[in-house]
N, C-alpha and C. Protein backbone atom coordinates (compact mmCIF):
# COMPACT_ATOMS: atom_id res chain seq x y z
N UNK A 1 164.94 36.66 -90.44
CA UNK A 1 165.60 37.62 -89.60
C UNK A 1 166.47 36.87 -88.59
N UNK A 2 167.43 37.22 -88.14
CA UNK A 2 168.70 36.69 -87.51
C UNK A 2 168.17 37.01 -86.08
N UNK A 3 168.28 35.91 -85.29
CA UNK A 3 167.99 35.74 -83.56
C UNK A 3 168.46 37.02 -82.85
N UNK A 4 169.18 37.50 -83.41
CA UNK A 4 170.33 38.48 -83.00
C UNK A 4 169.33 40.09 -82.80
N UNK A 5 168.42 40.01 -84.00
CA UNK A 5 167.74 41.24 -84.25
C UNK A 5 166.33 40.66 -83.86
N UNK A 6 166.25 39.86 -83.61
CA UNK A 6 164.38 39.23 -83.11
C UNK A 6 164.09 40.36 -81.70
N UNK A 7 163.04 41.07 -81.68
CA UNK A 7 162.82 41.60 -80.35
C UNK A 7 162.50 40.55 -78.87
N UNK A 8 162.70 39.52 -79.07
CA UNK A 8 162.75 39.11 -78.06
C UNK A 8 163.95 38.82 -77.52
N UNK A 9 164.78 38.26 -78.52
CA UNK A 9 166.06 37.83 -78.00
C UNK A 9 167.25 38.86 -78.45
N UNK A 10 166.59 40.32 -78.10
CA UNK A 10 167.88 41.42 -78.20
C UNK A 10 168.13 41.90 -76.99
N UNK A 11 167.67 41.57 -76.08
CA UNK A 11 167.93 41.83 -74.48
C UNK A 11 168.99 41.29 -73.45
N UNK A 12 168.75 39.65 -74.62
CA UNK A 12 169.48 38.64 -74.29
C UNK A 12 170.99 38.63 -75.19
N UNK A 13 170.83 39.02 -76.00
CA UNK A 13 171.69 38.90 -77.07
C UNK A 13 173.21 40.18 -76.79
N UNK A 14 172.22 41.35 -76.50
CA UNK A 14 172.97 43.01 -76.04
C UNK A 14 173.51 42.51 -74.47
N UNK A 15 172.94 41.54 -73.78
CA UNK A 15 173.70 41.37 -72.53
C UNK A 15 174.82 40.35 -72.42
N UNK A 16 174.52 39.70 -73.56
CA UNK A 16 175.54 38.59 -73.34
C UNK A 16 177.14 39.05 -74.31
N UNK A 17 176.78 40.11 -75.24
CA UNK A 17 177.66 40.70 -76.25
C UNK A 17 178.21 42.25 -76.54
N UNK A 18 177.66 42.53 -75.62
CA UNK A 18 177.81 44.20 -75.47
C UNK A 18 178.26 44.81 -74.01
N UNK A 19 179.48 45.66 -73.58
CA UNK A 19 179.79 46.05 -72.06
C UNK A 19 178.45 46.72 -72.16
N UNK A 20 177.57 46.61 -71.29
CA UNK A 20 176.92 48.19 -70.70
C UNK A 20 177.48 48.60 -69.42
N UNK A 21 177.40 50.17 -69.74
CA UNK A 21 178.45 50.69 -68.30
C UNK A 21 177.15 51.53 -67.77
N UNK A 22 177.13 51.34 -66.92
CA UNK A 22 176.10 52.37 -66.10
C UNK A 22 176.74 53.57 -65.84
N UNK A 23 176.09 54.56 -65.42
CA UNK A 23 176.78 55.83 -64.30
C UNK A 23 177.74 55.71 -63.29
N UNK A 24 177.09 54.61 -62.52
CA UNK A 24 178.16 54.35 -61.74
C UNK A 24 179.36 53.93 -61.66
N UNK A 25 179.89 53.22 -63.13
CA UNK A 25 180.80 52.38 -63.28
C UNK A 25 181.53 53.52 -64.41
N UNK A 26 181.30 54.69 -64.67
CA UNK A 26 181.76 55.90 -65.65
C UNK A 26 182.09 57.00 -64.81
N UNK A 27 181.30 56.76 -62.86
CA UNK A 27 182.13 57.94 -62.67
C UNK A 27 182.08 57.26 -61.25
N UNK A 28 183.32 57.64 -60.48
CA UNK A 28 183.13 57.64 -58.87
C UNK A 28 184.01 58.12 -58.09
N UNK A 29 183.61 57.72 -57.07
CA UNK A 29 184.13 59.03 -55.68
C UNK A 29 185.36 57.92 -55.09
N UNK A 30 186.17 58.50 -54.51
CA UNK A 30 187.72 57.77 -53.68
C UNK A 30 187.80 58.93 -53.09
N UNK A 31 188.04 58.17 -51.98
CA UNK A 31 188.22 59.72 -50.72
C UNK A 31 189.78 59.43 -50.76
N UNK A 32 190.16 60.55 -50.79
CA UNK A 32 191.91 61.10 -50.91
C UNK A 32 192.30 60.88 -52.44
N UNK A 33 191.87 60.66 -53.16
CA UNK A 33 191.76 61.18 -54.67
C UNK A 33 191.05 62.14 -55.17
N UNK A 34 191.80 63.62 -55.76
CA UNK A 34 190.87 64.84 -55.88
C UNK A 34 189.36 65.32 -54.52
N UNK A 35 190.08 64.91 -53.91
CA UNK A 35 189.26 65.82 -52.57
C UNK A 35 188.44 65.05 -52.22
N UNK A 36 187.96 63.95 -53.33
CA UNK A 36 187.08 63.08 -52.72
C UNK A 36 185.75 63.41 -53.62
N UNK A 37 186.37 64.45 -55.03
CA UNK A 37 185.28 64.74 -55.68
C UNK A 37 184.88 63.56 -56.97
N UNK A 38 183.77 63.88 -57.07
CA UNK A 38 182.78 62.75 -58.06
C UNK A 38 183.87 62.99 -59.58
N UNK A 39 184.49 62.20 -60.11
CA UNK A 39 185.11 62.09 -60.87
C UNK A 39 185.19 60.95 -62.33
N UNK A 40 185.62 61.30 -63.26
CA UNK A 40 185.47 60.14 -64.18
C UNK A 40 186.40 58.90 -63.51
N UNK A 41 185.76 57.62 -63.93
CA UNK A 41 187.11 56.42 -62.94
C UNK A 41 187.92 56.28 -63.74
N UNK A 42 188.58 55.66 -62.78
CA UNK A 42 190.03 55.59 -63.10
C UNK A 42 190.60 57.16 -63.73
N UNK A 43 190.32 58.04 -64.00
CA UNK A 43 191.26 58.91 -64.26
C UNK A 43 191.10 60.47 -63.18
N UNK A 44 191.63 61.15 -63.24
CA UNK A 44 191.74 62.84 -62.07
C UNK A 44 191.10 63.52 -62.62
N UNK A 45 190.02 63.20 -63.93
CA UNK A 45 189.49 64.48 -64.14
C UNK A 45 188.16 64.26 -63.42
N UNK A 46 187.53 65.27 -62.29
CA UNK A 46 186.88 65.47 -61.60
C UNK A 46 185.40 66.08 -62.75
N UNK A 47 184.01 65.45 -62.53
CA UNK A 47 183.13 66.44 -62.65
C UNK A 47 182.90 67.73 -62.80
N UNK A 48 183.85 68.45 -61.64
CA UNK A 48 183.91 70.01 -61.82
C UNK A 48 184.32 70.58 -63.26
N UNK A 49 185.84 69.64 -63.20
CA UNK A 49 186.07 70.01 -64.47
C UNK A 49 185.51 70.01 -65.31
N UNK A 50 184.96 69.14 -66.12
CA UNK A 50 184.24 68.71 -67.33
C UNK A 50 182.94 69.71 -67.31
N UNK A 51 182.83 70.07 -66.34
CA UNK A 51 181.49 70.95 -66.03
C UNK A 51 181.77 72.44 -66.40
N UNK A 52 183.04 72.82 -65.60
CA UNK A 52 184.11 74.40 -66.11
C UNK A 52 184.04 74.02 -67.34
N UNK A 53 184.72 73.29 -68.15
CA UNK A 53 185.01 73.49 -69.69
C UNK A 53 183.85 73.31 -70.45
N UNK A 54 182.73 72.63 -70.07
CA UNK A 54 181.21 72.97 -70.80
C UNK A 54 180.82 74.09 -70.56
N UNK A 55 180.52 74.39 -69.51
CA UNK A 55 179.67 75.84 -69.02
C UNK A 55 180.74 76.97 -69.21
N UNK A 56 182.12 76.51 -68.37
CA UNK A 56 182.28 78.23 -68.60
C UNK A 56 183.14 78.69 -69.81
N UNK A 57 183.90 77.28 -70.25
CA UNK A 57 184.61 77.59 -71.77
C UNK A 57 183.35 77.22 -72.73
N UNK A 58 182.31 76.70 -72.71
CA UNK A 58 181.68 76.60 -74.12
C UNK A 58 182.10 75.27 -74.97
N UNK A 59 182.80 74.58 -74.33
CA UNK A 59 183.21 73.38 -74.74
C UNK A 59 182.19 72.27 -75.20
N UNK A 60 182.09 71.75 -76.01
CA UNK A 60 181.27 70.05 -76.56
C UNK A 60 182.00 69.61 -76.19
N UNK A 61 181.10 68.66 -75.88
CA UNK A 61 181.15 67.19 -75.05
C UNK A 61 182.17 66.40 -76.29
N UNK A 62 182.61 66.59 -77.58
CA UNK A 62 183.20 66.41 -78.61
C UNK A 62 184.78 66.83 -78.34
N UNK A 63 184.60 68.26 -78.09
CA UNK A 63 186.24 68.65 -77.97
C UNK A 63 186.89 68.20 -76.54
N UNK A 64 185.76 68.13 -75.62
CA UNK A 64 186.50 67.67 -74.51
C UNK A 64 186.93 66.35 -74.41
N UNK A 65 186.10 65.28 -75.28
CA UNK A 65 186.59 63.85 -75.38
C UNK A 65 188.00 64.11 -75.98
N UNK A 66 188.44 64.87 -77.22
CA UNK A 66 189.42 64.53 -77.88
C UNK A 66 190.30 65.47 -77.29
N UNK A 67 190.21 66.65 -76.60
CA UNK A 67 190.97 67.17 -75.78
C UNK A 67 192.18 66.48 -74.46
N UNK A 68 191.33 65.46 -74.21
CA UNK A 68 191.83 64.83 -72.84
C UNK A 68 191.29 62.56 -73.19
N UNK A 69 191.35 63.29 -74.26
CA UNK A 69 191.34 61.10 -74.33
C UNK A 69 190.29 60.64 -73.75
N UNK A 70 188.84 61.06 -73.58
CA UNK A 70 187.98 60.60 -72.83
C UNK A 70 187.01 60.01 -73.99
N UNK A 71 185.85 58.82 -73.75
CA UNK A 71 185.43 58.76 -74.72
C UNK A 71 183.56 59.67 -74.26
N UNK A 72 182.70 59.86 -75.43
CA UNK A 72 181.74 60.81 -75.48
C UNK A 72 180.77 60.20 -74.04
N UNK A 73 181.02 58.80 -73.94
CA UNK A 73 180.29 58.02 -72.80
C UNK A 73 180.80 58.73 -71.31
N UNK A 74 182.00 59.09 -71.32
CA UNK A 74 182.39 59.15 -70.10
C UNK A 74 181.97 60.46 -70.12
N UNK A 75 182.25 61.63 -71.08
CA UNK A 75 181.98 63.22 -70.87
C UNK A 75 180.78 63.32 -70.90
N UNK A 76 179.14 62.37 -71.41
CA UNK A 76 178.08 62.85 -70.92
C UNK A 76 177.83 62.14 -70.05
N UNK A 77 178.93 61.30 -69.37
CA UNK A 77 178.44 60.32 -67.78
C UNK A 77 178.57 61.78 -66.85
N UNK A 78 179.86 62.43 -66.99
CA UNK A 78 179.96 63.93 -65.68
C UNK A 78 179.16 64.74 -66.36
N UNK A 79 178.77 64.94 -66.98
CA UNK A 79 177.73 66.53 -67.43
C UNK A 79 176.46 65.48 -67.20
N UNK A 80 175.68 64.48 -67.05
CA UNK A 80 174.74 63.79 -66.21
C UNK A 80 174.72 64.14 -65.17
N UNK A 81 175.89 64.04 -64.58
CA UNK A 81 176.28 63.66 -62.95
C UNK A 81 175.94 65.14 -62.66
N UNK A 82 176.76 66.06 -63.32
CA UNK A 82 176.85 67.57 -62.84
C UNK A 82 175.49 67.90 -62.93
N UNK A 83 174.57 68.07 -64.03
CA UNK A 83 173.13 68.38 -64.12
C UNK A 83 172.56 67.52 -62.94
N UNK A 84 172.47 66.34 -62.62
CA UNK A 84 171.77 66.12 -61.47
C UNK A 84 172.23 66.40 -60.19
N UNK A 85 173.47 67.24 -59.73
CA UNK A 85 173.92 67.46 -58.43
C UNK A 85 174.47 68.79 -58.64
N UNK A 86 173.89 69.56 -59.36
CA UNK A 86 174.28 71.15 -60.33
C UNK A 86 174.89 71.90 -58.61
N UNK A 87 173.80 72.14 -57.31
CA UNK A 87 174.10 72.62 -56.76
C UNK A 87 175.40 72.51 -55.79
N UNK A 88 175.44 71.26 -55.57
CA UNK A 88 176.63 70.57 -55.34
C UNK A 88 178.05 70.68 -55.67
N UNK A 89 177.81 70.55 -57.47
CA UNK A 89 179.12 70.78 -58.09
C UNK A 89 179.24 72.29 -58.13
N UNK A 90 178.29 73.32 -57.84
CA UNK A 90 178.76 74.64 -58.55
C UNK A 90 179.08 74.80 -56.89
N UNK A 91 179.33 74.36 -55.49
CA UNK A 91 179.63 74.85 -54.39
C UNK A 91 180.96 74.75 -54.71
N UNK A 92 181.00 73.32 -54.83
CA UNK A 92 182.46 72.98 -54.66
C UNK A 92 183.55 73.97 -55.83
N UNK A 93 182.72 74.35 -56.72
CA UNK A 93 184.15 74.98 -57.81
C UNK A 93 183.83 76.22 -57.15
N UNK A 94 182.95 77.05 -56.37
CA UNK A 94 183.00 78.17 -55.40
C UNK A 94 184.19 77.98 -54.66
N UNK A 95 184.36 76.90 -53.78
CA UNK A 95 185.05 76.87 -53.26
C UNK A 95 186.62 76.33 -53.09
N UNK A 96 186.73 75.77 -54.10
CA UNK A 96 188.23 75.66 -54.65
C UNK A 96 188.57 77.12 -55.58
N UNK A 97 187.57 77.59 -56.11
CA UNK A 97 187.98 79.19 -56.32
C UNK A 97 188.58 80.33 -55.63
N UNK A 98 188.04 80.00 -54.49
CA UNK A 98 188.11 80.81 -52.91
C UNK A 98 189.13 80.28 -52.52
N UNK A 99 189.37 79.32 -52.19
CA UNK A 99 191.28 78.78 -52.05
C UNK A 99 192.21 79.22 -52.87
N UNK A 100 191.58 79.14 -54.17
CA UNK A 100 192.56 79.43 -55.15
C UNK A 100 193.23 80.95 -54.68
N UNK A 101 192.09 81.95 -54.82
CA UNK A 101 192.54 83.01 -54.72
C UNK A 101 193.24 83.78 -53.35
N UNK A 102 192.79 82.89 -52.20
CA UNK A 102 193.28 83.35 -51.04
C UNK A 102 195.03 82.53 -50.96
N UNK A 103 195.29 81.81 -52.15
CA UNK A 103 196.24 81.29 -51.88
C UNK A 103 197.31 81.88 -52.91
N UNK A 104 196.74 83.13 -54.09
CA UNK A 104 197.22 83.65 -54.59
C UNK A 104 197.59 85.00 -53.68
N UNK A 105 196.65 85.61 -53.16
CA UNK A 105 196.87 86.83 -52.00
C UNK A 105 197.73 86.23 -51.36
N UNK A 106 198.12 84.94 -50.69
CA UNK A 106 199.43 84.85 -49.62
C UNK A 106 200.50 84.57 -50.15
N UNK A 107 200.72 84.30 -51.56
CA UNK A 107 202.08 84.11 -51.94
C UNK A 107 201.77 85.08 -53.70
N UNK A 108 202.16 86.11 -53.01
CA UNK A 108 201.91 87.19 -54.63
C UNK A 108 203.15 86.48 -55.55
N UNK A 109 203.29 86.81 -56.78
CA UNK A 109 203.81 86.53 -57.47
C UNK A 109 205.37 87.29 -57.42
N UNK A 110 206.49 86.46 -57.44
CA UNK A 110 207.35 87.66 -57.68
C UNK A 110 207.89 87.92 -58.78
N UNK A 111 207.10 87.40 -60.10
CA UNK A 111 207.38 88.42 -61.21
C UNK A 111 206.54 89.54 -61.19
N UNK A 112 205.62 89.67 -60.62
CA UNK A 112 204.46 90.78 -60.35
C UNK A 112 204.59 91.69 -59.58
N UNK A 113 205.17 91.28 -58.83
CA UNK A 113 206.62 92.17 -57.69
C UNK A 113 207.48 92.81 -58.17
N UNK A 114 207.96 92.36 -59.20
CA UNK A 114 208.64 92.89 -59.53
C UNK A 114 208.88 94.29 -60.48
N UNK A 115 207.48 93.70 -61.44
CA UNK A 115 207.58 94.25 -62.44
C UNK A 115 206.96 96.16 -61.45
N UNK A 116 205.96 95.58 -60.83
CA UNK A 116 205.42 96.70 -59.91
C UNK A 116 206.15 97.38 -59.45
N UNK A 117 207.22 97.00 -59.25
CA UNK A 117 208.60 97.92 -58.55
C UNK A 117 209.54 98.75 -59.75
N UNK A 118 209.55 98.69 -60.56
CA UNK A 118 210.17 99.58 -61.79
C UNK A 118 209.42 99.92 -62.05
């Protein structure tokens, strides 16, 4: 059997020949990047997101990798992240919801204006 597959020296072997990425190094926080929310690194897609398109589109962790170029490591690093800080992440998409819409009430649409008026 090859040193490579010996149980002793596969600890040694997987560290010296293999990236391992932890959690931490698959997702993190930058304050003044996306609000400062827990996000995949290096890229803008935020936790929330990945969390909206599982939960509320029904999305696999499959279509969302090939949807947006992510690989399956990084989309179950934020659906980790989201399941262990569930309450957390479901405030914050409360509350960018609540902006959203108070920011739709102050600037109505004016094709919606319009059409309302004929």
């Amino acid at each position: 059997m090859s040193a490579c597959y010996n149980d002793m020296n596969y600890g040694t072997y997987r560290q010296a020949n293999m990236a391992i990425n932890s959690l931490d190094e698959l997702i993190e926080i930058t304050p003044g990047v996306r609000s400062g929310q827990p996000r995949i690194a290096g890229r803008r897609i935020t936790v929330a997101d990945i969390a909206i398109w599982h939960e509320y589109h029904g999305w696999g962790a499959d279509r969302i990798a090939t949807e947006f170029e992510l690989s399956l490591a990084q989309v179950h690093a934020a659906l980790a992240y989201y399941f262990a800080h569930r309450d957390d992440i479901q405030d914050s998409i409360k509350q960018e919801q609540s902006l959203a819409e108070a920011i739709r009430k102050a600037n109505p649409s004016l094709v919606i204006e319009r059409l309302r008026g004929q």
